[in-house]
N, C-alpha and C. Protein backbone atom coordinates (compact mmCIF):
# COMPACT_ATOMS: atom_id res chain seq x y z
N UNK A 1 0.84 -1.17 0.00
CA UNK A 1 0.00 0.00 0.00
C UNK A 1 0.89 1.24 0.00
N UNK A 2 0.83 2.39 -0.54
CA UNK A 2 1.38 3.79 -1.00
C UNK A 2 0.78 4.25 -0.48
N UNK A 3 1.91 5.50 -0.09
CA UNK A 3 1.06 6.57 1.05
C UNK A 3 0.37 6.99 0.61
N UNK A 4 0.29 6.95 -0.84
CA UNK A 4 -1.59 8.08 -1.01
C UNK A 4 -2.60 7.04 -1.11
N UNK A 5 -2.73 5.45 -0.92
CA UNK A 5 -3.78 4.81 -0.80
C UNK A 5 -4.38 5.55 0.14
N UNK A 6 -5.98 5.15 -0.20
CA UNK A 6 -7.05 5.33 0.90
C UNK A 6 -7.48 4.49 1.85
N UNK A 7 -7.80 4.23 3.09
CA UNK A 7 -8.64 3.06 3.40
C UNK A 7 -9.42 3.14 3.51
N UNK A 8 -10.87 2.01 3.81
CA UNK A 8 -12.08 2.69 4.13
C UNK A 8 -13.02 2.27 2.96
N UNK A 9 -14.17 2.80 3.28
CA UNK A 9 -14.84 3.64 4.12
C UNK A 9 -14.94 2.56 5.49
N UNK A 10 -14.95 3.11 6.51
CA UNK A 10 -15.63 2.71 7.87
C UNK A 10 -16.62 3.61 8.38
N UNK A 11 -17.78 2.30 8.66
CA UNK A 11 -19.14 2.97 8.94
C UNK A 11 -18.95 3.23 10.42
N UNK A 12 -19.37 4.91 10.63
CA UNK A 12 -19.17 5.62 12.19
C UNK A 12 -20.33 4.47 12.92
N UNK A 13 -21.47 5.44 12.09
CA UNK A 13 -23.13 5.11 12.84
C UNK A 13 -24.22 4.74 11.63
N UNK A 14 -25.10 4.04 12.41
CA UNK A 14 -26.34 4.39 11.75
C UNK A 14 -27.22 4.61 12.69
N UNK A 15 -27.51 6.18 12.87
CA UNK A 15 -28.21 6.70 14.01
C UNK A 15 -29.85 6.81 13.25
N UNK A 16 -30.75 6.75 14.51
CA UNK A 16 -32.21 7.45 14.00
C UNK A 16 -32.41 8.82 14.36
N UNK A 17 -32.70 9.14 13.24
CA UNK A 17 -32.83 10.89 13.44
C UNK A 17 -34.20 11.42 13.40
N UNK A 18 -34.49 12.10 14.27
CA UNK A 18 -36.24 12.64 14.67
C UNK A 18 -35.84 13.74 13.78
N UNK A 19 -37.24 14.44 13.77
CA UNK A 19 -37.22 16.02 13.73
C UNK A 19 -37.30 16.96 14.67
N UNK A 20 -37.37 16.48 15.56
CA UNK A 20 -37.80 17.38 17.02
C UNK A 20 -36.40 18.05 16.93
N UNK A 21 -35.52 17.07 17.73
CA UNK A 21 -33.82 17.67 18.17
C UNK A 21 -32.93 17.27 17.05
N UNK A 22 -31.72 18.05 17.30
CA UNK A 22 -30.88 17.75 16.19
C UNK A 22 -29.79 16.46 16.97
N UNK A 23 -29.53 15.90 16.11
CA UNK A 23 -28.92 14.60 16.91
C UNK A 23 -27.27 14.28 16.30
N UNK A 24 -26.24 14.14 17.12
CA UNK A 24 -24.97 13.99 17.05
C UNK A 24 -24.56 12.97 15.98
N UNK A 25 -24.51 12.91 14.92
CA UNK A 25 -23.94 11.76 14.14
C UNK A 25 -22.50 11.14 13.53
N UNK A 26 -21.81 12.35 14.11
CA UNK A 26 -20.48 11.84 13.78
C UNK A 26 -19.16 12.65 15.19
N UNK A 27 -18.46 12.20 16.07
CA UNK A 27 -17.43 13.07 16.45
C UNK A 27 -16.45 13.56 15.82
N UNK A 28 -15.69 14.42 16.26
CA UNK A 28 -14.62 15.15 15.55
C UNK A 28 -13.33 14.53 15.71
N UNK A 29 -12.68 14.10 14.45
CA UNK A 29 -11.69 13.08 14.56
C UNK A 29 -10.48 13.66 13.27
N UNK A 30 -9.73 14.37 13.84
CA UNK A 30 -8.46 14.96 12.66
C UNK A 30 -8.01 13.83 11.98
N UNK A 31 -7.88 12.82 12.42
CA UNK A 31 -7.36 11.53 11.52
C UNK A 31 -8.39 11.31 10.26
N UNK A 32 -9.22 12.16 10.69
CA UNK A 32 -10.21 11.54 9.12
C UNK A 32 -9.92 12.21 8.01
N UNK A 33 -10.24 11.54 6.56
CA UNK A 33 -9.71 12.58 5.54
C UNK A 33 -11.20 12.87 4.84
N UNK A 34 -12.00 12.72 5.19
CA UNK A 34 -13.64 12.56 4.37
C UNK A 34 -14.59 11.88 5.27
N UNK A 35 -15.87 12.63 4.90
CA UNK A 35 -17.04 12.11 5.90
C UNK A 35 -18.01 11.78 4.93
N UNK A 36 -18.68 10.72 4.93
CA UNK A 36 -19.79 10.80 3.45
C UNK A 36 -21.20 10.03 4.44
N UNK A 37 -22.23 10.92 4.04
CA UNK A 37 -23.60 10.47 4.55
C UNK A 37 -24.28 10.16 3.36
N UNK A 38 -25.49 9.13 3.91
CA UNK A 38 -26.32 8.19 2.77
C UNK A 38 -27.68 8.78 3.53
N UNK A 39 -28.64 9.01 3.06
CA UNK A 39 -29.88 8.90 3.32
C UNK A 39 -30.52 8.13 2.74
N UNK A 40 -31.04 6.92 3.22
CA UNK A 40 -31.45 5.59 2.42
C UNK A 40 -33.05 5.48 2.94
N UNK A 41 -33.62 6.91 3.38
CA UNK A 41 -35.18 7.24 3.86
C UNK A 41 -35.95 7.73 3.02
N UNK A 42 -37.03 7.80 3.48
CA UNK A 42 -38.13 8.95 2.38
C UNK A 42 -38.11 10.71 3.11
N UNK A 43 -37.58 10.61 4.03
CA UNK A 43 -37.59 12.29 4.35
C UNK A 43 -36.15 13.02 4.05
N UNK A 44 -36.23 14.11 4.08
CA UNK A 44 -34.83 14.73 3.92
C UNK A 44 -34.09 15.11 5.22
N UNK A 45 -33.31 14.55 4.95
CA UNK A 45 -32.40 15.08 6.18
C UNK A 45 -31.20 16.31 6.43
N UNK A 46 -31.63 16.69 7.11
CA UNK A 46 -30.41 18.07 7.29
C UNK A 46 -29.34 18.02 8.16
N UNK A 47 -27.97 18.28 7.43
CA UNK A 47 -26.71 17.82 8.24
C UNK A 47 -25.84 19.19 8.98
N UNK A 48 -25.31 19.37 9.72
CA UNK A 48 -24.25 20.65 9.87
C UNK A 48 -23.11 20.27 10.68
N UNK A 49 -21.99 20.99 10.65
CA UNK A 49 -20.79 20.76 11.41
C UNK A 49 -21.17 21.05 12.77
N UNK A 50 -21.11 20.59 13.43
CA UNK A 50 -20.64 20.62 15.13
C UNK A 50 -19.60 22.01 15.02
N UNK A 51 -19.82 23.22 14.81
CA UNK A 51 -18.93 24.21 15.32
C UNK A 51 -19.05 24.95 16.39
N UNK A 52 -18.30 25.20 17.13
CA UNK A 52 -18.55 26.61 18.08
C UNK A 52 -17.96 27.83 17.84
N UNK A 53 -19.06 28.15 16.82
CA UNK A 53 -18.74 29.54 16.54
C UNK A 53 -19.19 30.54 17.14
N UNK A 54 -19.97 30.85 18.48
CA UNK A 54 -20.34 31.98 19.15
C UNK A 54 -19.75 31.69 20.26
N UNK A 55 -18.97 30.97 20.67
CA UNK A 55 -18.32 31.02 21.68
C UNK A 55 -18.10 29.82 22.30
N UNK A 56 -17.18 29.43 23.26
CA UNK A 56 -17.29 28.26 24.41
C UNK A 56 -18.59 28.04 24.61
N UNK A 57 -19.22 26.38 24.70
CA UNK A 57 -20.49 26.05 24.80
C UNK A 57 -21.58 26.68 24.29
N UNK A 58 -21.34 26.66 23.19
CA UNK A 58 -22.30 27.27 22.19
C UNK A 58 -22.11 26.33 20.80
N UNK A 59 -21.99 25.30 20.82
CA UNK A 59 -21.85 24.37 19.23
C UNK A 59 -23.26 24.61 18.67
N UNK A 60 -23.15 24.88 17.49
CA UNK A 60 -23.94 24.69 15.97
C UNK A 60 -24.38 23.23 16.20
N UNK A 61 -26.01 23.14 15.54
CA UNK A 61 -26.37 22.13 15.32
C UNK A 61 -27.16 22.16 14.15
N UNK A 62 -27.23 21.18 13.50
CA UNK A 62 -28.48 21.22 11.98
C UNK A 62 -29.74 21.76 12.63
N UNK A 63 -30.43 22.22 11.25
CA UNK A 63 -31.66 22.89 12.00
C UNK A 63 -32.72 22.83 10.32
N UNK A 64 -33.52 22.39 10.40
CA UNK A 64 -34.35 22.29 8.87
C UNK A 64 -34.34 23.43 8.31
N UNK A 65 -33.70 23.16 7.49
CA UNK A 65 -33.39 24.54 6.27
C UNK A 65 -32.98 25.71 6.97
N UNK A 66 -32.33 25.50 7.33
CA UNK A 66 -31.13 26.17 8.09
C UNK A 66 -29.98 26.92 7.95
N UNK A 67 -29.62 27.96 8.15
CA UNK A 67 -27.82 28.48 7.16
C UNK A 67 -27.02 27.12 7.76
N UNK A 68 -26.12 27.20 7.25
CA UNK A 68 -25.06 26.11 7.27
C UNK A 68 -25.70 24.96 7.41
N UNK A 69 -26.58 24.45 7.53
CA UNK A 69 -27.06 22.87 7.48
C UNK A 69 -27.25 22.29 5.80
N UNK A 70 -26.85 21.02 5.91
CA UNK A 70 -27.32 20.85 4.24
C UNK A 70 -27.90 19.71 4.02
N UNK A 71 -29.21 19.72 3.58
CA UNK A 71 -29.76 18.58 2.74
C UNK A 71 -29.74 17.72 2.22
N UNK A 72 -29.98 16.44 3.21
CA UNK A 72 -29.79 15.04 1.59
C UNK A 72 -30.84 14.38 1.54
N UNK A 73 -31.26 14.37 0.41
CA UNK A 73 -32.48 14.05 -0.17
C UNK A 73 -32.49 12.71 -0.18
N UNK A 74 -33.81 11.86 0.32
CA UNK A 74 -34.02 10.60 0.17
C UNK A 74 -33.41 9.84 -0.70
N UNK A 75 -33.02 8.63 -1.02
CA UNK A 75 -32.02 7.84 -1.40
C UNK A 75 -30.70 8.60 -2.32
N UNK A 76 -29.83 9.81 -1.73
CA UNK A 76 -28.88 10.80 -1.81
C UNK A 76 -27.84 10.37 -0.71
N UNK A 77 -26.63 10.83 -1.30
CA UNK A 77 -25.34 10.89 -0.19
C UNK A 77 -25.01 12.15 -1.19
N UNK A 78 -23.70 12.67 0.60
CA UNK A 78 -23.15 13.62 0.05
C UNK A 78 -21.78 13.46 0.72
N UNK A 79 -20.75 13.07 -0.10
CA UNK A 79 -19.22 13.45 0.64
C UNK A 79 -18.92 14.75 1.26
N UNK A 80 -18.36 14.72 1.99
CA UNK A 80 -17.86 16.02 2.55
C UNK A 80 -16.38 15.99 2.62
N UNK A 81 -15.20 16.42 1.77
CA UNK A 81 -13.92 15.88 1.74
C UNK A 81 -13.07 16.69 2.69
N UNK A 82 -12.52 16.50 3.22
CA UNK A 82 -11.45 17.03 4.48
C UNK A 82 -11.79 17.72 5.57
N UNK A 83 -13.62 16.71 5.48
CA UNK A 83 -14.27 17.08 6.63
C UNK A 83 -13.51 16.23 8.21
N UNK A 84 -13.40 16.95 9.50
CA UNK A 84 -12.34 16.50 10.60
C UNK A 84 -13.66 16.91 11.72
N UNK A 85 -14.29 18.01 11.68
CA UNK A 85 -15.32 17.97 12.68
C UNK A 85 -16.35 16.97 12.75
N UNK A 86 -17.40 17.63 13.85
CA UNK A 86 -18.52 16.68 13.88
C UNK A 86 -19.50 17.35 13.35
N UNK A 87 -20.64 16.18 13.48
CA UNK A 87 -21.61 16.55 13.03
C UNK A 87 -23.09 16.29 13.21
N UNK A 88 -23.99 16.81 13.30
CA UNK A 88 -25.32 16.73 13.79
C UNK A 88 -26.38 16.82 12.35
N UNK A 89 -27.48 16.06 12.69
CA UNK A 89 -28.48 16.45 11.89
C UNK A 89 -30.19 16.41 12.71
N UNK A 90 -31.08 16.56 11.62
CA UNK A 90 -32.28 16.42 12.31
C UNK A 90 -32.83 16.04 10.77
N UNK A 91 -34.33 15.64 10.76
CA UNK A 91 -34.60 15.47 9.90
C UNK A 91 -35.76 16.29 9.77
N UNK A 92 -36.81 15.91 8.41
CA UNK A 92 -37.56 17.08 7.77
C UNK A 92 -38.92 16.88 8.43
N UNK A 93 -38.76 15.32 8.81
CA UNK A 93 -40.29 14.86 9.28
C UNK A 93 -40.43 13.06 10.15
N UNK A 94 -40.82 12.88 10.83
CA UNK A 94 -40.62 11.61 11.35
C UNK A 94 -39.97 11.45 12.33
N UNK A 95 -39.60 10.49 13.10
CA UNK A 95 -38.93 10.32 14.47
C UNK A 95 -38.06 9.13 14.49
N UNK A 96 -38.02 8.39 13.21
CA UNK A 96 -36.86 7.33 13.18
C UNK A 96 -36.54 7.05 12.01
N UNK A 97 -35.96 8.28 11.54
CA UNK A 97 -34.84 8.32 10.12
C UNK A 97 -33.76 7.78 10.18
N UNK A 98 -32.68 6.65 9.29
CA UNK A 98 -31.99 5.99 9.40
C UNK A 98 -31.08 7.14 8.91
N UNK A 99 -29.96 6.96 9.20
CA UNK A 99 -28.66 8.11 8.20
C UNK A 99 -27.71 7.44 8.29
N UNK A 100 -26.90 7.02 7.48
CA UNK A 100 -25.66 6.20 6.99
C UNK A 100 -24.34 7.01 7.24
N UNK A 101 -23.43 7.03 7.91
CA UNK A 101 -22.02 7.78 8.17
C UNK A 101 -21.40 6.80 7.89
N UNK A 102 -20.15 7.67 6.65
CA UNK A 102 -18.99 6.63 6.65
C UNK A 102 -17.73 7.76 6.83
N UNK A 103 -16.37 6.69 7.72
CA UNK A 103 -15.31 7.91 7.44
C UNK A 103 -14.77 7.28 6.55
N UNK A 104 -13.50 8.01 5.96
CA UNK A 104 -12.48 7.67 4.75
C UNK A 104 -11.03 8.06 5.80
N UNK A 105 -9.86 7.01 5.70
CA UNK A 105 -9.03 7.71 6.33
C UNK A 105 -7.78 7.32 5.03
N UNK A 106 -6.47 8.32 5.50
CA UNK A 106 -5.88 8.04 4.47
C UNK A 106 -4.50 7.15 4.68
């Protein structure tokens, strides 16, 4: 194997995601080189980074149609490449949405 092989994917979670709260689906792991989510549901699900951008104890969470949250549409994935944070989602409708996390490491 060559240092620029990839390994992977390894599946984080497969969490159920309500719409009520936004729910933790991935931790923040610098060793990762890519984060890729599957929505393999009929609702859409909304994803966002785990940031704390207003301060100490204040992390960002997905929020339905939301700034920084993003959309994946029923049977949709979306890579996110040299994604290292975490991440939360909620979904559009329902209380036990499946969501697929995989990491990529290099």
């Amino acid at each position: 194997m060559t240092a620029n092989s990839y390994l992977g994917p390894r599946l984080v979670v497969t969490p159920n995601v309500g719409n009520a709260v936004a729910v933790q689906v991935a931790v923040p792991n610098p060793s990762r080189t890519n984060l890729y989510v599957f929505n393999p549901g009929v609702n859409v699900i909304w994803v966002a980074p785990v940031l704390d951008a207003t301060g100490p104890g204040n992390p960002t969470v997905a929020v339905a149609g939301g700034n920084g949250s993003v959309p994946i549409q029923p049977l949709q994935g979306f890579m996110f490449p040299g994604f290292t944070n975490g991440m939360s989602a909620i979904a559009s409708a329902g209380a036990t949405n499946i969501l697929t996390v995989w990491e990529y490491y290099q």
